[in-house]
Protein backbone atom coordinates (compact mmCIF):
# COMPACT_ATOMS: atom_id res chain seq x y z
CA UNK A 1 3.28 23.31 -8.43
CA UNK A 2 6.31 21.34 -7.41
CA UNK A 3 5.08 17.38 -6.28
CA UNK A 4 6.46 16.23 -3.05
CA UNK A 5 8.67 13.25 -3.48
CA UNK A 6 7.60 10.65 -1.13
CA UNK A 7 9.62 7.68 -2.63
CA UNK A 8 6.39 5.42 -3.78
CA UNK A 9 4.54 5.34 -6.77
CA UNK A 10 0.99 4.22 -7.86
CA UNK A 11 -0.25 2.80 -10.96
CA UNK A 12 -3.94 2.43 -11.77
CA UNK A 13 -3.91 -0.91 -14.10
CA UNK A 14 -7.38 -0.94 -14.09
CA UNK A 15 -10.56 1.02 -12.78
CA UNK A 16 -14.69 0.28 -13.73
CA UNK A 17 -17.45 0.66 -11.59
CA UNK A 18 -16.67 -2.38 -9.49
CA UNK A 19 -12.82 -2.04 -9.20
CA UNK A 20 -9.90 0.10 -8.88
CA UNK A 21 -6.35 -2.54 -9.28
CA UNK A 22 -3.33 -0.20 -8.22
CA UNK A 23 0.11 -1.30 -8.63
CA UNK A 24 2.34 0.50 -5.82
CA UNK A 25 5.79 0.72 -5.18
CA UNK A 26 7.65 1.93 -2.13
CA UNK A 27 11.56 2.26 -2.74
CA UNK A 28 14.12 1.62 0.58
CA UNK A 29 13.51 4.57 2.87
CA UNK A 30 9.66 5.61 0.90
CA UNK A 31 6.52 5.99 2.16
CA UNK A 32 3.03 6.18 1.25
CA UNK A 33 1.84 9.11 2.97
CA UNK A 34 -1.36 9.38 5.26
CA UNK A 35 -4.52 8.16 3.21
CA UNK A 36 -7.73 6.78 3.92
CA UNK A 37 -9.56 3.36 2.33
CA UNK A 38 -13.18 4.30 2.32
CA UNK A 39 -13.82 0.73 0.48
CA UNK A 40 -12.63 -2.90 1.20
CA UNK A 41 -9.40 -3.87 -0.10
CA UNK A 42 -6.98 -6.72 -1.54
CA UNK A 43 -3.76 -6.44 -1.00
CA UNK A 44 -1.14 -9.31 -3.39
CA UNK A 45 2.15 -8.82 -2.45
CA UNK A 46 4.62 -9.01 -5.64
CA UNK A 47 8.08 -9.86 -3.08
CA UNK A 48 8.86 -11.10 0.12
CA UNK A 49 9.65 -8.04 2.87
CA UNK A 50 8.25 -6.00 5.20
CA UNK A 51 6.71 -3.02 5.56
CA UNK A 52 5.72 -0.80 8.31
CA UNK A 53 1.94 0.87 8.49
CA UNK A 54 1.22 3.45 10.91
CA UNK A 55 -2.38 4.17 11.74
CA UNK A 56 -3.70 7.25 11.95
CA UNK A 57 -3.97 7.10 16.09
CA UNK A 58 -0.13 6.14 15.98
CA UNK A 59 -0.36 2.39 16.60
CA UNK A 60 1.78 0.52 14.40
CA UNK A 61 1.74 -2.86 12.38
CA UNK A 62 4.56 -4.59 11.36
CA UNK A 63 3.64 -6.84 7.92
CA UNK A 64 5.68 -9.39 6.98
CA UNK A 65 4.90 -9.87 3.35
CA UNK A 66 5.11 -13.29 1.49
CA UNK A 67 4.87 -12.91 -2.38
CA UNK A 68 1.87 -13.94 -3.98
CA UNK A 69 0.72 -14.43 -0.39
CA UNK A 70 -2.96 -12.23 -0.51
CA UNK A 71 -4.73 -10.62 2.93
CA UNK A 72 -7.58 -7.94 3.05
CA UNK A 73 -8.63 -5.01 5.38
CA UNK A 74 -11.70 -3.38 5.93
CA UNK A 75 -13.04 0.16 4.60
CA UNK A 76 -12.21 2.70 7.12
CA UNK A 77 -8.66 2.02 7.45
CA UNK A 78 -6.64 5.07 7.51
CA UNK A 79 -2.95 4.92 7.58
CA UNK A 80 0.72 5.56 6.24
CA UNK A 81 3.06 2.92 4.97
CA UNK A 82 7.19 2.62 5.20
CA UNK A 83 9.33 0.63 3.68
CA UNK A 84 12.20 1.23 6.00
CA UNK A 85 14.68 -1.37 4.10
CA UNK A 86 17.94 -0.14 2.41
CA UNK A 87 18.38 -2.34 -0.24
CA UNK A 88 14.87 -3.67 -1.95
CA UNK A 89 11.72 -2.29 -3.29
CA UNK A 90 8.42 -2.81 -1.68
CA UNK A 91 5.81 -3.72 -4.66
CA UNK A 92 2.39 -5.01 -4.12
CA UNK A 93 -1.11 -4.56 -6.30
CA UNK A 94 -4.26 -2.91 -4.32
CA UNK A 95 -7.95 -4.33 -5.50
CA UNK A 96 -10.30 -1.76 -3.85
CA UNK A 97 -14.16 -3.12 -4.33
CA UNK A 98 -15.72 -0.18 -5.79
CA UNK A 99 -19.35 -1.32 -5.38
């Protein structure tokens, strides 16, 4: 089966039964496709930028990312997310709360 190349990439640096830490990057013109948090979540931005998320009933949020610079979001959230730069790499670690 040939993978679809969607210009981000994850990397589980750690996963028990409390928390899954996922390092992702989104290179200039990538996406995360469509996926859905069923937990609460940390996002730590790793460099300044922005990125664009589009939730799943179209509405969009532009984040202006601040390295080092932490927020969170609720379970639930469903969504896509762009890095629509040309010349930078989006990179940020995920800490989903397992239980």
């Amino acid at each position: 089966m040939q993978e679809q190349r969607t210009g981000s990439h994850g990397e589980v640096q750690l996963e028990n039964a409390f928390f899954r830490v996922t390092k992702w990057t989104i290179e200039p013109g990538g996406a995360i496709p469509m996926h859905r948090h069923d937990v609460e979540y940390v996002v730590v931005p790793m460099v300044t930028g922005t990125m664009h998320v589009t939730n799943a009933d179209g509405s969009e949020i532009v984040a202006s990312l601040v390295a080092g610079e932490s927020y969170t979001r609720s379970g639930g959230s469903e969504h896509r997310v762009e890095n629509r730069g040309t010349d930078a790499d989006i990179v940020f670690v995920e800490i989903e709360r397992l239980a």
